[in-house]
C-alpha atoms as a PDB file:
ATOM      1  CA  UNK A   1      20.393 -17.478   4.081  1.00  0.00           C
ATOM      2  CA  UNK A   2      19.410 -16.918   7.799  1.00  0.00           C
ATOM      3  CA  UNK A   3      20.554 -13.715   9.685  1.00  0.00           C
ATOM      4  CA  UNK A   4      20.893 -11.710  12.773  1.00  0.00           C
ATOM      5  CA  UNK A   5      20.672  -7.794  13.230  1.00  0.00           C
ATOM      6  CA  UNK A   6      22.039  -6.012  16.627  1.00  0.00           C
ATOM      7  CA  UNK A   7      21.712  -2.617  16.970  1.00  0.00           C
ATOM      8  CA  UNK A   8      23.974  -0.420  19.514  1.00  0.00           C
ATOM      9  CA  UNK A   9      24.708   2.971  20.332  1.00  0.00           C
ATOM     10  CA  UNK A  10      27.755   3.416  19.617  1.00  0.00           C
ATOM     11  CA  UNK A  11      30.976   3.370  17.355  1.00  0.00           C
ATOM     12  CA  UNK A  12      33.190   1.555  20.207  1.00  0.00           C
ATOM     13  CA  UNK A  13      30.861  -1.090  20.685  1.00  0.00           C
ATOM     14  CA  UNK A  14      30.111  -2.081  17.116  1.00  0.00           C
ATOM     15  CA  UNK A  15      34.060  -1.996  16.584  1.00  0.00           C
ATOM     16  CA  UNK A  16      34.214  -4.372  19.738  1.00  0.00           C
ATOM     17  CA  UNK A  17      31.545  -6.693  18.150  1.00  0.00           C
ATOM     18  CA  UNK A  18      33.233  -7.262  14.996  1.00  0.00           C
ATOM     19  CA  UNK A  19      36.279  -7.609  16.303  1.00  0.00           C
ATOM     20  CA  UNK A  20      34.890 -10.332  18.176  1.00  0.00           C
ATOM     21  CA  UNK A  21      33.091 -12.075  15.054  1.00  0.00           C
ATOM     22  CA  UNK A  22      36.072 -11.900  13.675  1.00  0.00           C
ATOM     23  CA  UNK A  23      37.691 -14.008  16.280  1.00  0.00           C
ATOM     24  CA  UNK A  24      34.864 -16.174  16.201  1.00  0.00           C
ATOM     25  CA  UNK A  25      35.339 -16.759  12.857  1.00  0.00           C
ATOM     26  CA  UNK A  26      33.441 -14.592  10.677  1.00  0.00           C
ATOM     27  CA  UNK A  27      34.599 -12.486   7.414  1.00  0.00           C
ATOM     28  CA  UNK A  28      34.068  -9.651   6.448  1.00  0.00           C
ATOM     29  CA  UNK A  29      31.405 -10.869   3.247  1.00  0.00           C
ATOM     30  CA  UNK A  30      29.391 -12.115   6.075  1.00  0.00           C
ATOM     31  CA  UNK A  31      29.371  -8.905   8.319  1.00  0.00           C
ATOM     32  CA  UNK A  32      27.423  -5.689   6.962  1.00  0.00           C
ATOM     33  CA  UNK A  33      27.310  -2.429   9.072  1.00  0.00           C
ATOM     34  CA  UNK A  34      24.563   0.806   8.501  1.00  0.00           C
ATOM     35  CA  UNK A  35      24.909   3.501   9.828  1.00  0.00           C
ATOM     36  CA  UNK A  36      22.935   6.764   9.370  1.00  0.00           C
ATOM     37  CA  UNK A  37      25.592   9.110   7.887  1.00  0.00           C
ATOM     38  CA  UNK A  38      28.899   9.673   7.258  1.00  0.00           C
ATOM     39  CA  UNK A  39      29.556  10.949  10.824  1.00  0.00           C
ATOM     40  CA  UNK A  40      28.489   7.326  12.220  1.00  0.00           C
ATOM     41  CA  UNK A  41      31.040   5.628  10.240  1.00  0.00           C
ATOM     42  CA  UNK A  42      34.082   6.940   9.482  1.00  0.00           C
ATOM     43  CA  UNK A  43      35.758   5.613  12.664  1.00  0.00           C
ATOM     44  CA  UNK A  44      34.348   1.951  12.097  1.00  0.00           C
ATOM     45  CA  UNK A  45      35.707   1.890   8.529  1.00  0.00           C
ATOM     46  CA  UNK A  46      39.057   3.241   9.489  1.00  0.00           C
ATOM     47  CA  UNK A  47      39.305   0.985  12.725  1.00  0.00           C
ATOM     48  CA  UNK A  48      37.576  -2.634  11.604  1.00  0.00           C
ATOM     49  CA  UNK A  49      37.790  -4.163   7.633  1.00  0.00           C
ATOM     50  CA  UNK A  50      34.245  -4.042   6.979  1.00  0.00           C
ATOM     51  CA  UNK A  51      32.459  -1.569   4.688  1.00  0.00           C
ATOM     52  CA  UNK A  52      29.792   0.804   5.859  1.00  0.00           C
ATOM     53  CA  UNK A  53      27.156   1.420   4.163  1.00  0.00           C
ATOM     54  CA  UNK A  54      25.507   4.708   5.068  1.00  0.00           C
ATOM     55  CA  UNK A  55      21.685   4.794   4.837  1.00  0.00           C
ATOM     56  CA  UNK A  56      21.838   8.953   4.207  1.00  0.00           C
ATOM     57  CA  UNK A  57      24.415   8.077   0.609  1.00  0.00           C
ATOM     58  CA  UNK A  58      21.718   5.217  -0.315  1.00  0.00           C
ATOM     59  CA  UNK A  59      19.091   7.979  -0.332  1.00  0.00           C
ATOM     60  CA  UNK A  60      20.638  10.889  -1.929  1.00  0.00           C
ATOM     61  CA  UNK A  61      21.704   8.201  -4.416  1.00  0.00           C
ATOM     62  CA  UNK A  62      18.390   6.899  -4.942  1.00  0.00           C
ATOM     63  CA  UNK A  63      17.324  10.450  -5.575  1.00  0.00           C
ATOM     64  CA  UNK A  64      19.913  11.496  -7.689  1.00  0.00           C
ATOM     65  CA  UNK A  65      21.578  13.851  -5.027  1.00  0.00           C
ATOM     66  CA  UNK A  66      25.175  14.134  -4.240  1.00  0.00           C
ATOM     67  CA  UNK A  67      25.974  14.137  -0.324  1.00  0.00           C
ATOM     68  CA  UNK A  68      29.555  15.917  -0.996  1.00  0.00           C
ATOM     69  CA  UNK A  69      27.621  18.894  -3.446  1.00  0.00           C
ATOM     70  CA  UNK A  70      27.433  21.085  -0.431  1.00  0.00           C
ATOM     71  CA  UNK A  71      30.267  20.531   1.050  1.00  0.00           C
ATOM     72  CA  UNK A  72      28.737  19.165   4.456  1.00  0.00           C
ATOM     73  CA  UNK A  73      29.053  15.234   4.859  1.00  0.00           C
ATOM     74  CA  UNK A  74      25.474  13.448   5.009  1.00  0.00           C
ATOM     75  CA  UNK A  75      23.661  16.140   4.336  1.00  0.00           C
ATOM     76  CA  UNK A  76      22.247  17.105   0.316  1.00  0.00           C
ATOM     77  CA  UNK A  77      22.489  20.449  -1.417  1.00  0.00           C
ATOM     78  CA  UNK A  78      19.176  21.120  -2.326  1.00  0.00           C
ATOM     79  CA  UNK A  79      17.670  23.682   0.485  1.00  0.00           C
ATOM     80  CA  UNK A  80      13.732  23.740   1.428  1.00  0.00           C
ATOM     81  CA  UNK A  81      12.312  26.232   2.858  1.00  0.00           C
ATOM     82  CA  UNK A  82      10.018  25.881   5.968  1.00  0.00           C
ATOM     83  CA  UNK A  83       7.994  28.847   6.551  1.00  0.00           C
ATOM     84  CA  UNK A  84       6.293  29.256  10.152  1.00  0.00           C
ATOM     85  CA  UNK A  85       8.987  27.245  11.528  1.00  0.00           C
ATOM     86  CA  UNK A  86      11.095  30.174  12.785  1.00  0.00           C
ATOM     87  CA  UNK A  87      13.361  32.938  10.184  1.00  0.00           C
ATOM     88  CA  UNK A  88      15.666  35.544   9.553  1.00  0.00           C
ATOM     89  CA  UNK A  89      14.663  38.816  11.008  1.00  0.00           C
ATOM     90  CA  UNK A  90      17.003  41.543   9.219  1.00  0.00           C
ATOM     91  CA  UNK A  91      17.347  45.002  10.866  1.00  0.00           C
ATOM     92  CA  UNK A  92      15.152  46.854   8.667  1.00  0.00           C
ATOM     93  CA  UNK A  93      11.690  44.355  10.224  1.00  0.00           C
ATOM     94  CA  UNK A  94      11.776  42.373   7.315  1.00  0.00           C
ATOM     95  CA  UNK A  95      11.535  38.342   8.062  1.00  0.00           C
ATOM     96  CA  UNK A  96      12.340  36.221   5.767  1.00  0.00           C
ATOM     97  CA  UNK A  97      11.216  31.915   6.101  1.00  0.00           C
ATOM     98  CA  UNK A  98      14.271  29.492   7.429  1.00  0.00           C
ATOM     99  CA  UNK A  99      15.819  27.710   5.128  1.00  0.00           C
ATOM    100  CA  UNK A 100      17.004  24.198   5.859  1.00  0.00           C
ATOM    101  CA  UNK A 101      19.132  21.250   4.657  1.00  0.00           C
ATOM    102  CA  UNK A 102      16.182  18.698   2.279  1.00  0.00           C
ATOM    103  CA  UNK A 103      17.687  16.054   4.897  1.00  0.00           C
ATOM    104  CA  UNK A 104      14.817  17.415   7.229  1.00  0.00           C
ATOM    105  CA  UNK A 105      12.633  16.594   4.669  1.00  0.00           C
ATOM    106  CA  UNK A 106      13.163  12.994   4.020  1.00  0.00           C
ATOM    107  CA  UNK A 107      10.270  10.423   4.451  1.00  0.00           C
ATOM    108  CA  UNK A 108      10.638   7.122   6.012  1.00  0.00           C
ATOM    109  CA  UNK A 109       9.212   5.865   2.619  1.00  0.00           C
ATOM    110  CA  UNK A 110      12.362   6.792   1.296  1.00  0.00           C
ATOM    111  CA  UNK A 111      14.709   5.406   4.250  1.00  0.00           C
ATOM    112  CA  UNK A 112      12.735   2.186   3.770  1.00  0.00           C
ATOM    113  CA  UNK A 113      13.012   1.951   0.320  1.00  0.00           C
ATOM    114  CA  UNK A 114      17.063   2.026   0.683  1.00  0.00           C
ATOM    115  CA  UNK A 115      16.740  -0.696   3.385  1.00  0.00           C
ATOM    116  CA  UNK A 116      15.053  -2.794   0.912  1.00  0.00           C
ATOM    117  CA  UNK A 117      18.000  -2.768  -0.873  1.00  0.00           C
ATOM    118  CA  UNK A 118      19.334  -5.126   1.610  1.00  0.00           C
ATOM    119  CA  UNK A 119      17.040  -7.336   1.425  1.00  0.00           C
ATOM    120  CA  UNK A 120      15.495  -7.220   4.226  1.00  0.00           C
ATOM    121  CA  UNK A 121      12.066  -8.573   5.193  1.00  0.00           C
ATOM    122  CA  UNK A 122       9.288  -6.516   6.581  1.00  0.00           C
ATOM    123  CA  UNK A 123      10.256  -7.215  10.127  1.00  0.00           C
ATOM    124  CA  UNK A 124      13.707  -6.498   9.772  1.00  0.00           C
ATOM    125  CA  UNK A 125      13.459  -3.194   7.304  1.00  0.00           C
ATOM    126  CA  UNK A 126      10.873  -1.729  10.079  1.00  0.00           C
ATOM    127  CA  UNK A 127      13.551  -2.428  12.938  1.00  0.00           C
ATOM    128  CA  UNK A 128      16.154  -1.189  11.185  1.00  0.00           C
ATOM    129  CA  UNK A 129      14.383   1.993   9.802  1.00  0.00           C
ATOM    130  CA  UNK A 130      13.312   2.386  13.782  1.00  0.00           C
ATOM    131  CA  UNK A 131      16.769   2.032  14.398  1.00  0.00           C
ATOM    132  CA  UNK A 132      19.209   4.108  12.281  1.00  0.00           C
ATOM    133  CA  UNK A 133      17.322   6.976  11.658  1.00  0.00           C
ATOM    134  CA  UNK A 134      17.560   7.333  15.679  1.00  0.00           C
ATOM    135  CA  UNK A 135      21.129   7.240  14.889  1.00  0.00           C
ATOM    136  CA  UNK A 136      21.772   3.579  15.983  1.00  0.00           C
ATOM    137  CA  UNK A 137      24.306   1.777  14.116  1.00  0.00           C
ATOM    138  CA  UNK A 138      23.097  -1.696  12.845  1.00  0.00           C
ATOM    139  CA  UNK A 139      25.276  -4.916  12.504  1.00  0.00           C
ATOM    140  CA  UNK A 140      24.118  -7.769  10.228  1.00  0.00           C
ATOM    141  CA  UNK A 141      25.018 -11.050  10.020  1.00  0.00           C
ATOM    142  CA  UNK A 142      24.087 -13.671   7.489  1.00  0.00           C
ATOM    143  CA  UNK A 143      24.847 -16.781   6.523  1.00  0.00           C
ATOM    144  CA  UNK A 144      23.660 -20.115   4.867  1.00  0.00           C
ATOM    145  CA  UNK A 145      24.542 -22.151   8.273  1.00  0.00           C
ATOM    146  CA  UNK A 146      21.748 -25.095   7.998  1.00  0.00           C
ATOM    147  CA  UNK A 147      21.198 -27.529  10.700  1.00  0.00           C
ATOM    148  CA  UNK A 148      23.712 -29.841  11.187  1.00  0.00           C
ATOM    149  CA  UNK A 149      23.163 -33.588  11.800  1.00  0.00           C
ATOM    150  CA  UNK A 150      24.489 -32.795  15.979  1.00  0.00           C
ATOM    151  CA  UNK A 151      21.404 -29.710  15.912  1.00  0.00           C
ATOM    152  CA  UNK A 152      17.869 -31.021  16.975  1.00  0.00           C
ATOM    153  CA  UNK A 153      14.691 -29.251  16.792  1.00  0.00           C
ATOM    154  CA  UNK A 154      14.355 -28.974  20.655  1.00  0.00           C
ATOM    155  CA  UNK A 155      18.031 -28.949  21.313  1.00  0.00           C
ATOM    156  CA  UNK A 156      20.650 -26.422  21.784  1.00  0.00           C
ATOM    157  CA  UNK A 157      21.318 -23.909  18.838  1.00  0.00           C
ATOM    158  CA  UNK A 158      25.033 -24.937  18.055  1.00  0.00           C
ATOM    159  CA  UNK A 159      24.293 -22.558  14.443  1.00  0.00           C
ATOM    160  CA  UNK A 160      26.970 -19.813  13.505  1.00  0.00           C
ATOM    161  CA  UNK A 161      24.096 -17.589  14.334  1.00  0.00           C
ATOM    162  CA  UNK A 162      23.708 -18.290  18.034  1.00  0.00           C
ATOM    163  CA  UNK A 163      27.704 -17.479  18.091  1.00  0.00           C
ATOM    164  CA  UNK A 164      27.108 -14.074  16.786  1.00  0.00           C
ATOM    165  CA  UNK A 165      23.899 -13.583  18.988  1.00  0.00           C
ATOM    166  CA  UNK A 166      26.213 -14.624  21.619  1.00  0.00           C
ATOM    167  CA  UNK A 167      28.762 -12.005  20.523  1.00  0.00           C
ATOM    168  CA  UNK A 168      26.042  -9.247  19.660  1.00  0.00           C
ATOM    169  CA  UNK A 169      25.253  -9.718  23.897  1.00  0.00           C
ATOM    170  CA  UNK A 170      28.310 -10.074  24.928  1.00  0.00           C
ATOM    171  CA  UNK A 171      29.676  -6.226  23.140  1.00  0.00           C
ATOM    172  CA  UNK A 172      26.496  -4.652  24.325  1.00  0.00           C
ATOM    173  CA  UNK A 173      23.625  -4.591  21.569  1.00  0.00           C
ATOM    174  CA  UNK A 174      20.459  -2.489  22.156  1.00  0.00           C
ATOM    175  CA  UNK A 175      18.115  -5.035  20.921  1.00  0.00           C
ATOM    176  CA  UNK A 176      18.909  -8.398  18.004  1.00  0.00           C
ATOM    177  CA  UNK A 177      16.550  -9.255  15.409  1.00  0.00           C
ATOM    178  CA  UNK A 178      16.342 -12.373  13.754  1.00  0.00           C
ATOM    179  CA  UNK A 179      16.208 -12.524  10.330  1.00  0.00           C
ATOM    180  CA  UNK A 180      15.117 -14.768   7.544  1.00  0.00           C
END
């Protein structure tokens, strides 16, 4: 399987690139979209067919949390508290330590380790770990394309890859990885 990862900034411009894979020819079990949370996806799963997988979900999975326990999208129920990092001051001069969302408490280690789910290689997990937790949304494409008997080494890339490269360029990608 070979593959190709864009990144872009926003919603409008991933929905533009898969539209236009689409048109090119590609299906949906060839596309694959992450996004950081729920707020980076909901419009590109109600406006495209393809599935978003949401890197925050993975994680709180992973760790047995529930996104929804709290009743705030994206973000887990289980508070930590940060003291030094600001507080409540009540009336009577009593401070008390902030407490904040466990989302602010997330390691890459565990972002990476629900990019590896993907099956992504070093290169690619590190890119797209950069990526997403910036808030970047991430379009994959993979397929087993192999050379055909037109293709040459030194020749021009005719490959279903080099169409969605072409595509990932064309709707306004950030920066496109190549993958395996």
């Amino acid at each position: 399987m070979s593959r190709k990862i864009a990144f872009y900034e926003t919603e409008y411009q991933v929905i533009q690139a898969i539209q236009q894979l689409e048109q090119a020819g590609f299906v949906p079990g060839e596309l694959q979209v992450i996004a950081k949370d729920w707020d980076h996806s909901r419009r590109l799963e109600a406006e495209t067919d393809v599935h978003v997988d949401e890197l925050q979900d993975i994680v709180d999975a992973n760790a047995g949390r529930s996104s929804s326990d709290d009743g705030i999208p994206g973000l887990p129920a289980t508070p930590i508290l940060l003291a030094g990092f600001g507080g409540v001051n009540w009336s009577n001069g009593i401070s008390a330590p902030a407490v904040f969302p466990s989302a602010f408490a997330y390691s890459d280690d565990e972002y990476e380790r629900a990019l590896r789910a993907f099956n992504l290689d070093d290169q690619e997990t590190q890119a797209c770990l950069d990526a997403v937790t910036k808030g970047l949304i991430a379009v994959l494409v993979e397929t087993d394309d192999q050379m055909t008997f037109i293709d040459k080494e030194d020749g021009a890339d005719l490959s279903r890859l080099s169409t969605a490269e072409g595509v990932f360029r064309n709707s306004g990608a950030l920066s496109i990885v190549s993958g395996k």
